[in-house]
PDB file of N, CA and C in Angstrom:
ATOM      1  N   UNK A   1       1.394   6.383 -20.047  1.00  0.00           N
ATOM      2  CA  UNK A   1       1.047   5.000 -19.802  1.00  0.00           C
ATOM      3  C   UNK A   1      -0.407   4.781 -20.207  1.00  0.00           C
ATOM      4  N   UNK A   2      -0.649   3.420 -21.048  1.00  0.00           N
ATOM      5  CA  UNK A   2      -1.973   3.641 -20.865  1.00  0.00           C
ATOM      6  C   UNK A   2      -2.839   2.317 -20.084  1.00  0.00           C
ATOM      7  N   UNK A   3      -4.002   2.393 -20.016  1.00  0.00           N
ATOM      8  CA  UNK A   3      -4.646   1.427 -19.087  1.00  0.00           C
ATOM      9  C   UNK A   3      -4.556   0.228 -19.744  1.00  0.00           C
ATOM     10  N   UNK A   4      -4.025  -0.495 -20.782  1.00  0.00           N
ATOM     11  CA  UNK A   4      -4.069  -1.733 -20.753  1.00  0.00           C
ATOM     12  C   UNK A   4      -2.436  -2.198 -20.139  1.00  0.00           C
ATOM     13  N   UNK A   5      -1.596  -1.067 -20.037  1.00  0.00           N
ATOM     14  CA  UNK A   5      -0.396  -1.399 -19.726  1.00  0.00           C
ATOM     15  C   UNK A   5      -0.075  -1.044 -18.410  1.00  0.00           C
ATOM     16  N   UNK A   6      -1.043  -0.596 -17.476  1.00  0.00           N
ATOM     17  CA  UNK A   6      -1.063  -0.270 -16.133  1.00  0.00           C
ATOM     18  C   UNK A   6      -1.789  -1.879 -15.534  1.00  0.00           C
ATOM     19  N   UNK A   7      -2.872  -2.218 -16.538  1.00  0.00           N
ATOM     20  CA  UNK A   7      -3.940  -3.616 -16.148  1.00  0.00           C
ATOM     21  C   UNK A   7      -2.847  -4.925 -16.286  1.00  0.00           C
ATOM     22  N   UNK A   8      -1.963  -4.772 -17.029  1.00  0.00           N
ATOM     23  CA  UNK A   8      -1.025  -5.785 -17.427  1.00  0.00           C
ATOM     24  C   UNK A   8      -0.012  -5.733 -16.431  1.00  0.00           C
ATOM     25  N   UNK A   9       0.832  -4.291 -15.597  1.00  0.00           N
ATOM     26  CA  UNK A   9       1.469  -4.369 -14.567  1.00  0.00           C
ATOM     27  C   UNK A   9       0.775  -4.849 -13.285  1.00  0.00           C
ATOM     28  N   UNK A  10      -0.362  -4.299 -13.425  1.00  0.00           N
ATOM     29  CA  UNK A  10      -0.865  -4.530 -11.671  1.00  0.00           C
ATOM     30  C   UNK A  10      -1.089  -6.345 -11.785  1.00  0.00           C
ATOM     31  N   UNK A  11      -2.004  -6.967 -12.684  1.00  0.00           N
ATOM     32  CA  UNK A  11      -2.053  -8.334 -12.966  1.00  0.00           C
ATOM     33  C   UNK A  11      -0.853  -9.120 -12.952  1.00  0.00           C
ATOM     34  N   UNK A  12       0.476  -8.977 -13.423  1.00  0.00           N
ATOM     35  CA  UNK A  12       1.569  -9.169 -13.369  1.00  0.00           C
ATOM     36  C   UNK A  12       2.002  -9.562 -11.413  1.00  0.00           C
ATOM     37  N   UNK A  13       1.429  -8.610 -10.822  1.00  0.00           N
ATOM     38  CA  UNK A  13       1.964  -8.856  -9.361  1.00  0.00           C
ATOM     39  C   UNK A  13       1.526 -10.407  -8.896  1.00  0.00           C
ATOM     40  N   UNK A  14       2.651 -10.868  -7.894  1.00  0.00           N
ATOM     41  CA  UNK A  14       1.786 -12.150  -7.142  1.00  0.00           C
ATOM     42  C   UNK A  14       0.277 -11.717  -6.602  1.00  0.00           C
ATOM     43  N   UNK A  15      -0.319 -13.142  -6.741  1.00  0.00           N
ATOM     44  CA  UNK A  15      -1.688 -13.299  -6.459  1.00  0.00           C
ATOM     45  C   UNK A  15      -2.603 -12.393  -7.146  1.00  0.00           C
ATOM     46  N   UNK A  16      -2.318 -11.641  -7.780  1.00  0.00           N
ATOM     47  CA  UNK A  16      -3.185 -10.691  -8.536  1.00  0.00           C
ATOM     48  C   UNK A  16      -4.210 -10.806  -9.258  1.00  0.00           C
ATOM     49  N   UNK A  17      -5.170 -10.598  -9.278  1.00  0.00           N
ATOM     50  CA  UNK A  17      -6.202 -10.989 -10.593  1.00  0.00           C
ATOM     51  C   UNK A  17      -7.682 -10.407 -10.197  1.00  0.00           C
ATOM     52  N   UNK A  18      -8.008 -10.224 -12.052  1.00  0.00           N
ATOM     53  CA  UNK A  18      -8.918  -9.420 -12.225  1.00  0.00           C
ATOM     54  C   UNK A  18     -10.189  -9.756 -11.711  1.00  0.00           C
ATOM     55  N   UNK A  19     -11.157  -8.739 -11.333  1.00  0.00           N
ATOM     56  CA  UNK A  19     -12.780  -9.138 -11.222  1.00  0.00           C
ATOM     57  C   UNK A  19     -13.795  -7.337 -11.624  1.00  0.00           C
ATOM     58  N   UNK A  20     -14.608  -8.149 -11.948  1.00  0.00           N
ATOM     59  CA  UNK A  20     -15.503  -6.877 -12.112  1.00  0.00           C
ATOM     60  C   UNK A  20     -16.763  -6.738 -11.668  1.00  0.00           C
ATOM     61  N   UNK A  21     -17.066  -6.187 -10.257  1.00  0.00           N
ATOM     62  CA  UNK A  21     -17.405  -6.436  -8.872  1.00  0.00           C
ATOM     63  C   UNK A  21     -19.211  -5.414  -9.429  1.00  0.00           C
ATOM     64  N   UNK A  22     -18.959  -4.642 -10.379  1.00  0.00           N
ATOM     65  CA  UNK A  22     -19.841  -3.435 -10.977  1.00  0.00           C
ATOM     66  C   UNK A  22     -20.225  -4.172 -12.696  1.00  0.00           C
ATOM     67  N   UNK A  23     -20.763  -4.028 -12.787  1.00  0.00           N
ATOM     68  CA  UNK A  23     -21.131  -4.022 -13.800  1.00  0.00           C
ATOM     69  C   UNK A  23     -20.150  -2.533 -14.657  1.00  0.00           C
ATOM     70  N   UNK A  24     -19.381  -3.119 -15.870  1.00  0.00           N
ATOM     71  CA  UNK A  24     -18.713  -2.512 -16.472  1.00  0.00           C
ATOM     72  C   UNK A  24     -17.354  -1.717 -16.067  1.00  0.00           C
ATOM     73  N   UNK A  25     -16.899  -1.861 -14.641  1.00  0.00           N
ATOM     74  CA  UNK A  25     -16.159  -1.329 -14.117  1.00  0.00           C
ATOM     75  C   UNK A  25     -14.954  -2.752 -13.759  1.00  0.00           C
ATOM     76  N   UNK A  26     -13.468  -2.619 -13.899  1.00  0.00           N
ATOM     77  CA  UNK A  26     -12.686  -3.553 -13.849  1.00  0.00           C
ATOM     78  C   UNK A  26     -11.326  -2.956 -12.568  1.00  0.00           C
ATOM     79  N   UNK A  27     -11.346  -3.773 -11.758  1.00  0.00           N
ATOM     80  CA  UNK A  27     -10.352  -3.982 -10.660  1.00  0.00           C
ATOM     81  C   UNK A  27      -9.402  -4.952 -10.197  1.00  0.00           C
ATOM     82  N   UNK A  28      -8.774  -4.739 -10.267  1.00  0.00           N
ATOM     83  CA  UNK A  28      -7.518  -6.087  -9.890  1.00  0.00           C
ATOM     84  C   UNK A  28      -7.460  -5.956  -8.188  1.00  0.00           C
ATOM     85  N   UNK A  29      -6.819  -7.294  -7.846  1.00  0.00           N
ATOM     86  CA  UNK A  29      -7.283  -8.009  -6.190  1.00  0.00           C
ATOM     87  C   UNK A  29      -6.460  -8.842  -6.108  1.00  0.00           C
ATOM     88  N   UNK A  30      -5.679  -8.675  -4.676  1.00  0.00           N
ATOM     89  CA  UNK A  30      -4.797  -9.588  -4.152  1.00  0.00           C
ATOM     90  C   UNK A  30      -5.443 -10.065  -3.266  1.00  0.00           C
ATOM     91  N   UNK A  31      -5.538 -11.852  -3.260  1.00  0.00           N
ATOM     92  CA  UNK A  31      -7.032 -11.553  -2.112  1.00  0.00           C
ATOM     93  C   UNK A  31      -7.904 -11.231  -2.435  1.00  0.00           C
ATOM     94  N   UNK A  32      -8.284 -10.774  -1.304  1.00  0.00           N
ATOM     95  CA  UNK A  32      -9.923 -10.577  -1.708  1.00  0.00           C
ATOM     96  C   UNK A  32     -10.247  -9.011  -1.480  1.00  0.00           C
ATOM     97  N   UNK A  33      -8.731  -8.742  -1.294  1.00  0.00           N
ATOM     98  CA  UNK A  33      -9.061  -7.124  -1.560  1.00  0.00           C
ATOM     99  C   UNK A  33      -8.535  -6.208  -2.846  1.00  0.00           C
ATOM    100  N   UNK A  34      -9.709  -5.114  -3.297  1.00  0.00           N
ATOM    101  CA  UNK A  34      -9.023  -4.477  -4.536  1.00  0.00           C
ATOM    102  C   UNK A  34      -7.471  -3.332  -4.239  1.00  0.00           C
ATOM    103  N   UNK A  35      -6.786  -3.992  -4.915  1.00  0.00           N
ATOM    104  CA  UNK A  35      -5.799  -2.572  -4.772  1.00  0.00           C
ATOM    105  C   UNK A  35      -5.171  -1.613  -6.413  1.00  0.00           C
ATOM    106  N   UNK A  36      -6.251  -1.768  -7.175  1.00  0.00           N
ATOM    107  CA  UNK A  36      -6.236  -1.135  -8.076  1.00  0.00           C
ATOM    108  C   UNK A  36      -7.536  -0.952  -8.989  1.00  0.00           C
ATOM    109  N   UNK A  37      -8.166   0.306  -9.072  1.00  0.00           N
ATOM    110  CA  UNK A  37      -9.461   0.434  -9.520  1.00  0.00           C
ATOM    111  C   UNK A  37      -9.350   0.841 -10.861  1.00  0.00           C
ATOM    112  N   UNK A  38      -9.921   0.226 -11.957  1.00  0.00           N
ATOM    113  CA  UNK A  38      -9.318   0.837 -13.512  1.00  0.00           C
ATOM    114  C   UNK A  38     -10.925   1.665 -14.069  1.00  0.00           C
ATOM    115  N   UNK A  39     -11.893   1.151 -13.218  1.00  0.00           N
ATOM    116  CA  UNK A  39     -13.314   1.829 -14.334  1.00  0.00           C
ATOM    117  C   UNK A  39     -13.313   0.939 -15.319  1.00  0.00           C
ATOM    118  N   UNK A  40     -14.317   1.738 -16.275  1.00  0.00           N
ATOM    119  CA  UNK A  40     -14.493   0.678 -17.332  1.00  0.00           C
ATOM    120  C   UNK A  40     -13.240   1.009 -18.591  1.00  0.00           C
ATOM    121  N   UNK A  41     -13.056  -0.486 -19.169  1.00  0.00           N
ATOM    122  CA  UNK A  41     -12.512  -0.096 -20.566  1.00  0.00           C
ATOM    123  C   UNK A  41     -12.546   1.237 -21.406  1.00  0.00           C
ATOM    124  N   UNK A  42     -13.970   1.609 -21.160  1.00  0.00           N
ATOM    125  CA  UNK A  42     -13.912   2.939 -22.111  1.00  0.00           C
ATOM    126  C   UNK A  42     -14.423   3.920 -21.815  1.00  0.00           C
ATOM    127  N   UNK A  43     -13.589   4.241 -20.523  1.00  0.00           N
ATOM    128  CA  UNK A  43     -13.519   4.917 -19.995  1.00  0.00           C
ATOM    129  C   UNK A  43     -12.272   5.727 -19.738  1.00  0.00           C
ATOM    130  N   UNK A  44     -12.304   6.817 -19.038  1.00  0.00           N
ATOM    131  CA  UNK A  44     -11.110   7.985 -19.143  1.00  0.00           C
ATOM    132  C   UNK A  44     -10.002   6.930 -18.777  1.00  0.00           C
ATOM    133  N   UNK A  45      -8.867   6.830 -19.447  1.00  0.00           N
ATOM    134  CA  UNK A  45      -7.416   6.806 -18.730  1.00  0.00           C
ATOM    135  C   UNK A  45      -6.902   7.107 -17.105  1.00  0.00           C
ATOM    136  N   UNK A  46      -7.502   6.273 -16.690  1.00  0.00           N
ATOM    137  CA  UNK A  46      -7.112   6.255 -14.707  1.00  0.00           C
ATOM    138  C   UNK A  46      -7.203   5.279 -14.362  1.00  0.00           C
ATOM    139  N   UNK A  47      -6.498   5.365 -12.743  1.00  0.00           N
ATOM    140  CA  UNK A  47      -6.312   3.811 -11.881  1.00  0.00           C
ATOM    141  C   UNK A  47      -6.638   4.842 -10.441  1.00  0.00           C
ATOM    142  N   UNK A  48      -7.127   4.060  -9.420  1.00  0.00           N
ATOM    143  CA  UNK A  48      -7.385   4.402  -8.689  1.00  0.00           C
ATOM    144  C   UNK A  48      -6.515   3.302  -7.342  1.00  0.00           C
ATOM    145  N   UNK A  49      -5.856   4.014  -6.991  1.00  0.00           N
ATOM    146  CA  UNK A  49      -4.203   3.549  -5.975  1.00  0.00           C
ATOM    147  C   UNK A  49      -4.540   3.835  -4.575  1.00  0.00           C
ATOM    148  N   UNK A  50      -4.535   3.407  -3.799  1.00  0.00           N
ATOM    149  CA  UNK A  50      -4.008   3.453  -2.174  1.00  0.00           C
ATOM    150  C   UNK A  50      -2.656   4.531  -2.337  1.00  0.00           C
ATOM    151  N   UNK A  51      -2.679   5.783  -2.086  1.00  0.00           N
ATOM    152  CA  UNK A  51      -1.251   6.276  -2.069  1.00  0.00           C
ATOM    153  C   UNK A  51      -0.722   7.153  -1.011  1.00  0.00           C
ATOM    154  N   UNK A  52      -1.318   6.319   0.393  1.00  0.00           N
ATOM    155  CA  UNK A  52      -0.895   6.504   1.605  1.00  0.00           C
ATOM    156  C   UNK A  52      -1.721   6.001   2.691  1.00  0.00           C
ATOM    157  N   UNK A  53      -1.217   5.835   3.503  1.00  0.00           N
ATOM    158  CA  UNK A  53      -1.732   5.206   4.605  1.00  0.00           C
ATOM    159  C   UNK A  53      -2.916   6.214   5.609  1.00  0.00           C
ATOM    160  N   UNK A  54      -3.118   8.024   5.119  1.00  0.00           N
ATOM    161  CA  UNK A  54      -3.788   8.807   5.799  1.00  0.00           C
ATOM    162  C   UNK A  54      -4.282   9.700   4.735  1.00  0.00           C
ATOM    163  N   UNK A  55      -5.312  10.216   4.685  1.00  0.00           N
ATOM    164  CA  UNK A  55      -5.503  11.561   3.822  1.00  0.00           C
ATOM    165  C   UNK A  55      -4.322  12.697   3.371  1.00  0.00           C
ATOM    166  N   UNK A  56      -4.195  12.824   4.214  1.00  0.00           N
ATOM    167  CA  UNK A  56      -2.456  13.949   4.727  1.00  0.00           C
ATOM    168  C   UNK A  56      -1.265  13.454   3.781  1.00  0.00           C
ATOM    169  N   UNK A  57      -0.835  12.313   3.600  1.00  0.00           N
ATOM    170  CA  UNK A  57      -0.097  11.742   3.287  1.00  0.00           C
ATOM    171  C   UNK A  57      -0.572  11.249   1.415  1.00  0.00           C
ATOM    172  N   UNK A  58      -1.595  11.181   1.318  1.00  0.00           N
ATOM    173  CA  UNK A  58      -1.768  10.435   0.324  1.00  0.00           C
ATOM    174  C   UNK A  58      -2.247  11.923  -0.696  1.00  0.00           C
ATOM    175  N   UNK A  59      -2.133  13.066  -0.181  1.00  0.00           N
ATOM    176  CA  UNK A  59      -2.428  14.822  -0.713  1.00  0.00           C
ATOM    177  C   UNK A  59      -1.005  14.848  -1.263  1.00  0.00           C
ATOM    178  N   UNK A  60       0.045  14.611  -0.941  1.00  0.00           N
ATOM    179  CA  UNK A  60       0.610  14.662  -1.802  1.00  0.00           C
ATOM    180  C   UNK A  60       1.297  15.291  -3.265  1.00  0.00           C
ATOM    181  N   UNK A  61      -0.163  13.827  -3.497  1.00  0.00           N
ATOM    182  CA  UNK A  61       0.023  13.812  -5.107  1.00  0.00           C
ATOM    183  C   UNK A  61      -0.636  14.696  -5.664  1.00  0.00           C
ATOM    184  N   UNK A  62      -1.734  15.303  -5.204  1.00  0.00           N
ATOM    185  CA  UNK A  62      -2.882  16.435  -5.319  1.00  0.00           C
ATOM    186  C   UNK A  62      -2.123  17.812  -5.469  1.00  0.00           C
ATOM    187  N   UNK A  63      -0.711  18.059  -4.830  1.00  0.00           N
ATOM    188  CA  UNK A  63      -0.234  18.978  -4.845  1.00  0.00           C
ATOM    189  C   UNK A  63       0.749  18.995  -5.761  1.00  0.00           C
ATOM    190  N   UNK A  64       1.538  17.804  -6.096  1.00  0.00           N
ATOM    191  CA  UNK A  64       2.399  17.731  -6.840  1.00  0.00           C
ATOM    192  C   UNK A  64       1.642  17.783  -8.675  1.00  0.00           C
ATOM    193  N   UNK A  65       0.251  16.975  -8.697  1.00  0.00           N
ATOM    194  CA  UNK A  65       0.267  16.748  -9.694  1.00  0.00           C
ATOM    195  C   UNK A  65      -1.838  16.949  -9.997  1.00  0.00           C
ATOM    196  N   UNK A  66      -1.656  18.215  -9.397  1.00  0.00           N
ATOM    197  CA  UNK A  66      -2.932  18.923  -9.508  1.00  0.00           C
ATOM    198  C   UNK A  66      -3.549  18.932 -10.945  1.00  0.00           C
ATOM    199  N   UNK A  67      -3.365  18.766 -11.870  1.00  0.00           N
ATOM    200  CA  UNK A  67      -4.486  18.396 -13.086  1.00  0.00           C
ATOM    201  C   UNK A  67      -4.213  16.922 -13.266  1.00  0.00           C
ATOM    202  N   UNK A  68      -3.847  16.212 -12.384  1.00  0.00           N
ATOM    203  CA  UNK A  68      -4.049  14.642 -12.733  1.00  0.00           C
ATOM    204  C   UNK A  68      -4.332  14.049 -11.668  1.00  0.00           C
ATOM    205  N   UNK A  69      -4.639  14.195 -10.675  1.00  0.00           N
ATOM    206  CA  UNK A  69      -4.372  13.347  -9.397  1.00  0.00           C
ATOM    207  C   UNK A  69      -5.827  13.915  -8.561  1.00  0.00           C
ATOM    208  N   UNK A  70      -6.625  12.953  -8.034  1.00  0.00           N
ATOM    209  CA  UNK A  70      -7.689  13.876  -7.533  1.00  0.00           C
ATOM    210  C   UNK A  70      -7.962  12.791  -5.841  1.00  0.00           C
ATOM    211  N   UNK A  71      -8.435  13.055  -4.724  1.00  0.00           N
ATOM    212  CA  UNK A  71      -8.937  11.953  -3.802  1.00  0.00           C
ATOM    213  C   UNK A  71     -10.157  11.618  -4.517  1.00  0.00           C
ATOM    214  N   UNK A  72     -10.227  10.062  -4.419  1.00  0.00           N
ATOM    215  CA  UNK A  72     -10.922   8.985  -5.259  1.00  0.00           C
ATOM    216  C   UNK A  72     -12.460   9.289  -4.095  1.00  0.00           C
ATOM    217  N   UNK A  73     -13.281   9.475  -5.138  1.00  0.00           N
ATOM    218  CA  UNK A  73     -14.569   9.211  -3.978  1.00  0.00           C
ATOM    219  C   UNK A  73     -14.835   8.090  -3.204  1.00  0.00           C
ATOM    220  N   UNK A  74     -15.608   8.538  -2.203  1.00  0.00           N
ATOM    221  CA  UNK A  74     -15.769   7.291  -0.849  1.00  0.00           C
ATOM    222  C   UNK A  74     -14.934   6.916  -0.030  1.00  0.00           C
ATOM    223  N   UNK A  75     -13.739   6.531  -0.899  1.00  0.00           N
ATOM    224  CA  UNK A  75     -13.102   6.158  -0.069  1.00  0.00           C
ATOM    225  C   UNK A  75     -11.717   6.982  -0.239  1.00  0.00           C
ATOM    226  N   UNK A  76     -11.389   8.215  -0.538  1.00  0.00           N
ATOM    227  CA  UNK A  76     -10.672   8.762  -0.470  1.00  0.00           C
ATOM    228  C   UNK A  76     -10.081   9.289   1.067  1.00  0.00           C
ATOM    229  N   UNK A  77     -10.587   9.396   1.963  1.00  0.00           N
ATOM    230  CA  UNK A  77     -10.476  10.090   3.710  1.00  0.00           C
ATOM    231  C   UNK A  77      -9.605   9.001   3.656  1.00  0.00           C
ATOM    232  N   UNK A  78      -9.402   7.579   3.384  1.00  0.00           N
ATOM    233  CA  UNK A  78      -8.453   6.781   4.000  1.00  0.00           C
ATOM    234  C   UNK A  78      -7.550   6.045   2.767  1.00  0.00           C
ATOM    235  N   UNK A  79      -7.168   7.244   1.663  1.00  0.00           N
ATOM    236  CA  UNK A  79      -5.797   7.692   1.249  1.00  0.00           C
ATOM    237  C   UNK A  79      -5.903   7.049  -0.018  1.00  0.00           C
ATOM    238  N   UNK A  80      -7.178   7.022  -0.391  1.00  0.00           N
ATOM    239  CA  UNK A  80      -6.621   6.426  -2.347  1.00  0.00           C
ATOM    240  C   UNK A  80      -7.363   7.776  -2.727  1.00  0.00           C
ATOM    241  N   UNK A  81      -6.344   7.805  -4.500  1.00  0.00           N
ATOM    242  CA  UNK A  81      -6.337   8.529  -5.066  1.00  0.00           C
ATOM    243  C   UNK A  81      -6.568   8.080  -6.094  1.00  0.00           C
ATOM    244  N   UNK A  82      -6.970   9.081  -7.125  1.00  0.00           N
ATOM    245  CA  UNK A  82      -7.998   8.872  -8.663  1.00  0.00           C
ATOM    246  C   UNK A  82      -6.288   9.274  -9.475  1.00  0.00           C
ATOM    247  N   UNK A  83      -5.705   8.754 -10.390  1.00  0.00           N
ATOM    248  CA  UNK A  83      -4.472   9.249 -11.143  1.00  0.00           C
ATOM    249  C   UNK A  83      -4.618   9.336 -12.528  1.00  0.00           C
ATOM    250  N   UNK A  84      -4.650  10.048 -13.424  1.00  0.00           N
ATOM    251  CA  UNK A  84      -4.390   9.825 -14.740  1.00  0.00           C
ATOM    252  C   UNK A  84      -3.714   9.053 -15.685  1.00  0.00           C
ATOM    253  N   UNK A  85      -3.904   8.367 -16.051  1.00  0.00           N
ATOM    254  CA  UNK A  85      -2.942   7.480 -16.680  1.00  0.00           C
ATOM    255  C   UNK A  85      -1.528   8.353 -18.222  1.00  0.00           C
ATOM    256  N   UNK A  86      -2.900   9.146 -18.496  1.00  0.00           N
ATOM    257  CA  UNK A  86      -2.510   9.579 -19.995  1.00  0.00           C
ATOM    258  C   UNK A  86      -2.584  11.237 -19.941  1.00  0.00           C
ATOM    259  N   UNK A  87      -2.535  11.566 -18.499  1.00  0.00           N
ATOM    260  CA  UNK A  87      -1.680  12.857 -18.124  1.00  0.00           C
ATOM    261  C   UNK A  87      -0.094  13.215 -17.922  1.00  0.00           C
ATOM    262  N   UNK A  88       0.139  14.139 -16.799  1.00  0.00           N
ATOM    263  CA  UNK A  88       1.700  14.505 -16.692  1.00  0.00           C
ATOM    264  C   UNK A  88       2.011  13.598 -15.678  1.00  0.00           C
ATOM    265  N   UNK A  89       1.599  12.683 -14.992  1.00  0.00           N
ATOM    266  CA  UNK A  89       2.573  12.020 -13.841  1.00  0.00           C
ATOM    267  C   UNK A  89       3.345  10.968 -14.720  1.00  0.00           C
ATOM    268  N   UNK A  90       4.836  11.001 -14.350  1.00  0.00           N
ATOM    269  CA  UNK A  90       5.413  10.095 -15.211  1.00  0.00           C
ATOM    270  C   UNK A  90       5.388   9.140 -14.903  1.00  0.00           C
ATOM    271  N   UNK A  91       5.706   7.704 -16.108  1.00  0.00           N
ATOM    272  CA  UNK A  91       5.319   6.332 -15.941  1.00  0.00           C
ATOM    273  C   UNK A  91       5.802   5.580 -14.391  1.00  0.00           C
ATOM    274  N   UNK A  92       7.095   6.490 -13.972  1.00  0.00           N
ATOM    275  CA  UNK A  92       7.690   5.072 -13.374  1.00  0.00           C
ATOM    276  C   UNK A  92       7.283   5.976 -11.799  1.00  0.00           C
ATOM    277  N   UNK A  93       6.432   6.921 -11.860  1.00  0.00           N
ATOM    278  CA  UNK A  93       5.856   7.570 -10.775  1.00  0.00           C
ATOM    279  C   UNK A  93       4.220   6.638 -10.371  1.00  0.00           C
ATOM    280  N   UNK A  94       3.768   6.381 -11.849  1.00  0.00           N
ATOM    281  CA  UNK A  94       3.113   5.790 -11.739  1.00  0.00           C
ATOM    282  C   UNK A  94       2.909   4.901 -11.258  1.00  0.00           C
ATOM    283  N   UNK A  95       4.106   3.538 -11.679  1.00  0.00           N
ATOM    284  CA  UNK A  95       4.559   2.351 -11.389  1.00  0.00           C
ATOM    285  C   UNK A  95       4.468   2.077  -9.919  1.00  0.00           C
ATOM    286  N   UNK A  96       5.193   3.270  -9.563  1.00  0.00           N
ATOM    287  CA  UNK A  96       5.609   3.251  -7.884  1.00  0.00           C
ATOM    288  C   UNK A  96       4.518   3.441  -7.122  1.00  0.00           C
ATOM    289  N   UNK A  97       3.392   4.272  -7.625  1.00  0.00           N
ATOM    290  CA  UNK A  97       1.995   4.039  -6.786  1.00  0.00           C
ATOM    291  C   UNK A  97       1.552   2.894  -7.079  1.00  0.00           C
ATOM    292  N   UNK A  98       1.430   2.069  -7.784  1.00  0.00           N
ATOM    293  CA  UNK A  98       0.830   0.790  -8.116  1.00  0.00           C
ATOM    294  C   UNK A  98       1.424  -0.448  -7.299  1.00  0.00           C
ATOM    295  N   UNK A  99       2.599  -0.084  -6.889  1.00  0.00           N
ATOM    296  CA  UNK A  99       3.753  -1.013  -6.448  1.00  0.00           C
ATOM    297  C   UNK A  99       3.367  -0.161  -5.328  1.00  0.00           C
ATOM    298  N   UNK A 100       3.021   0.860  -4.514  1.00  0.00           N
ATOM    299  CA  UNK A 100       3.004   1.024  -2.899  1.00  0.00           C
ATOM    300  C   UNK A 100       1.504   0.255  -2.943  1.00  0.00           C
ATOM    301  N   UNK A 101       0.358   0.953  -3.750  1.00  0.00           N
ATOM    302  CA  UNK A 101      -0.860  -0.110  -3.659  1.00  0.00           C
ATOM    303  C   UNK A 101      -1.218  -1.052  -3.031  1.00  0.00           C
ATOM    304  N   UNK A 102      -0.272  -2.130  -3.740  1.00  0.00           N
ATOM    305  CA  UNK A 102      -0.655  -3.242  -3.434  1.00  0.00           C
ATOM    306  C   UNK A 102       0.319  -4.017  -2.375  1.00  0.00           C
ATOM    307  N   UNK A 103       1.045  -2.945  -1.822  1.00  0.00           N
ATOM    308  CA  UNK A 103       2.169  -3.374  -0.838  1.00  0.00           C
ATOM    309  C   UNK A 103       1.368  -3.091   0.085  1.00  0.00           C
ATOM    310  N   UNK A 104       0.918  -2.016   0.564  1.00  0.00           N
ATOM    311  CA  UNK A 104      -0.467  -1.500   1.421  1.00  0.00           C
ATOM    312  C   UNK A 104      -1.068  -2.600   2.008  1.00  0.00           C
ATOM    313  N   UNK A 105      -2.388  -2.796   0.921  1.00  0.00           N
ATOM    314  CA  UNK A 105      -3.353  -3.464   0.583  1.00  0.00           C
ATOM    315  C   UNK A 105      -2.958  -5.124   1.119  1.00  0.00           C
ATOM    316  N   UNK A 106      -1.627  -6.026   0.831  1.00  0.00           N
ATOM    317  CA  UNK A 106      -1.138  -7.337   1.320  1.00  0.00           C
ATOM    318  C   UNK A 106      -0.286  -7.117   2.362  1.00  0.00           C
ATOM    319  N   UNK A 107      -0.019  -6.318   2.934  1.00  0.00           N
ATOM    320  CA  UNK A 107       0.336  -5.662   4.594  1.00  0.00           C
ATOM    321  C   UNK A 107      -1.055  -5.926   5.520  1.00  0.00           C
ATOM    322  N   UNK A 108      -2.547  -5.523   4.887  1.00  0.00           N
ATOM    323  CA  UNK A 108      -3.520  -5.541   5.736  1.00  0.00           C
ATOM    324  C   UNK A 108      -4.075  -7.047   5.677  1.00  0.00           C
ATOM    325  N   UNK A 109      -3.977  -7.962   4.683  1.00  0.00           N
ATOM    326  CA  UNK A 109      -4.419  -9.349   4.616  1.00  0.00           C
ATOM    327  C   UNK A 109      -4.173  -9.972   5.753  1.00  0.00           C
ATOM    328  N   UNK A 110      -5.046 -10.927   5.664  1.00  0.00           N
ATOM    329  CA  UNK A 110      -4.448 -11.865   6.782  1.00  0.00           C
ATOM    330  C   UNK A 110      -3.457 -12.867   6.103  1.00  0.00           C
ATOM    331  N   UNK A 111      -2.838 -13.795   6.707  1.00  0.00           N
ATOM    332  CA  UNK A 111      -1.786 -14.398   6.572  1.00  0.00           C
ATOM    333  C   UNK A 111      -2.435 -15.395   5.490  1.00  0.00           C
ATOM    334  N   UNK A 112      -3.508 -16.094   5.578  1.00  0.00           N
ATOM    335  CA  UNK A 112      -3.957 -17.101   4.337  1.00  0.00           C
ATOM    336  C   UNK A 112      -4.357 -16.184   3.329  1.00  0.00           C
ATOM    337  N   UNK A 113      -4.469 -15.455   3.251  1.00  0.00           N
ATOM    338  CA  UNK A 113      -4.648 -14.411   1.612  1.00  0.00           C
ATOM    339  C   UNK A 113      -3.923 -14.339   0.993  1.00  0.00           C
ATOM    340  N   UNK A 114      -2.409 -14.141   1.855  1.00  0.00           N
ATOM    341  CA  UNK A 114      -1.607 -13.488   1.311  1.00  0.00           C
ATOM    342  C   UNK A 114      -0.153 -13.968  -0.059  1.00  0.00           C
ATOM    343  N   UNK A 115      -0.052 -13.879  -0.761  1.00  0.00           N
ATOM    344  CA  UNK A 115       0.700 -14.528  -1.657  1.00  0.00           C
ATOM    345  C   UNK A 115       1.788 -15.112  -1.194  1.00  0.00           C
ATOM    346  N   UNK A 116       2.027 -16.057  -1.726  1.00  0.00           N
ATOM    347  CA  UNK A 116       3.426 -16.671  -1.618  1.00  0.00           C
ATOM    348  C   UNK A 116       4.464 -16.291  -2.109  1.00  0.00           C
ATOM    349  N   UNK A 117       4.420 -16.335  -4.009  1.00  0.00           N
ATOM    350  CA  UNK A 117       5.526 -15.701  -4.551  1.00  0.00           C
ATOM    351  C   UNK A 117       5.982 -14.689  -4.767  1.00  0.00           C
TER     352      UNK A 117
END
């Protein structure tokens, strides 16, 4: 998969849309919260996912998919993970972290954030 076709799925979701909160670094936001971290354009092939609700849980992927999958700094203790885009995790593995993401992420909104469609 690569990052313009991961930026095009996550944007694709209700309420979704881009901002770039860093200088050179690009994230998509439901609400007003990010649930997908891309870095910059030219930069390595990764997204950075919510891919569990605990550290414990979101290791996982660290075990399954140890040269691609790393806990995302800072805020990794409360379960996002750094993923490769243009490594071995397959696309629709991918998909499915992107799609728990932002299921996460509009679970914690409050009720006026939260999308309609």
């Amino acid at each position: 998969m690569t990052r313009e076709e991961m930026l095009s799925y996550c944007l694709a979701k209700p309420g979704a849309w881009l901002d770039r909160p860093w200088e050179g670094d690009e994230v998509v936001k439901v609400g007003s919260r990010i649930f997908a971290f891309l870095g910059s354009p030219e930069g390595e092939a990764r997204v950075g996912l919510k891919c569990g609700p605990s550290r414990e849980v979101a290791d996982e992927w660290l075990h399954r998919f140890p040269d691609d999958a790393r806990s995302s700094p800072y805020i990794g203790r409360s379960g996002w993970n750094t993923l490769r885009l243009d490594g071995g995790i397959p696309d629709d593995e991918l998909i499915e972290a992107a799609d728990g993401s932002y299921d996460a992420v509009v679970a914690k909104l409050p009720k006026r954030e939260r999308p309609t469609a």
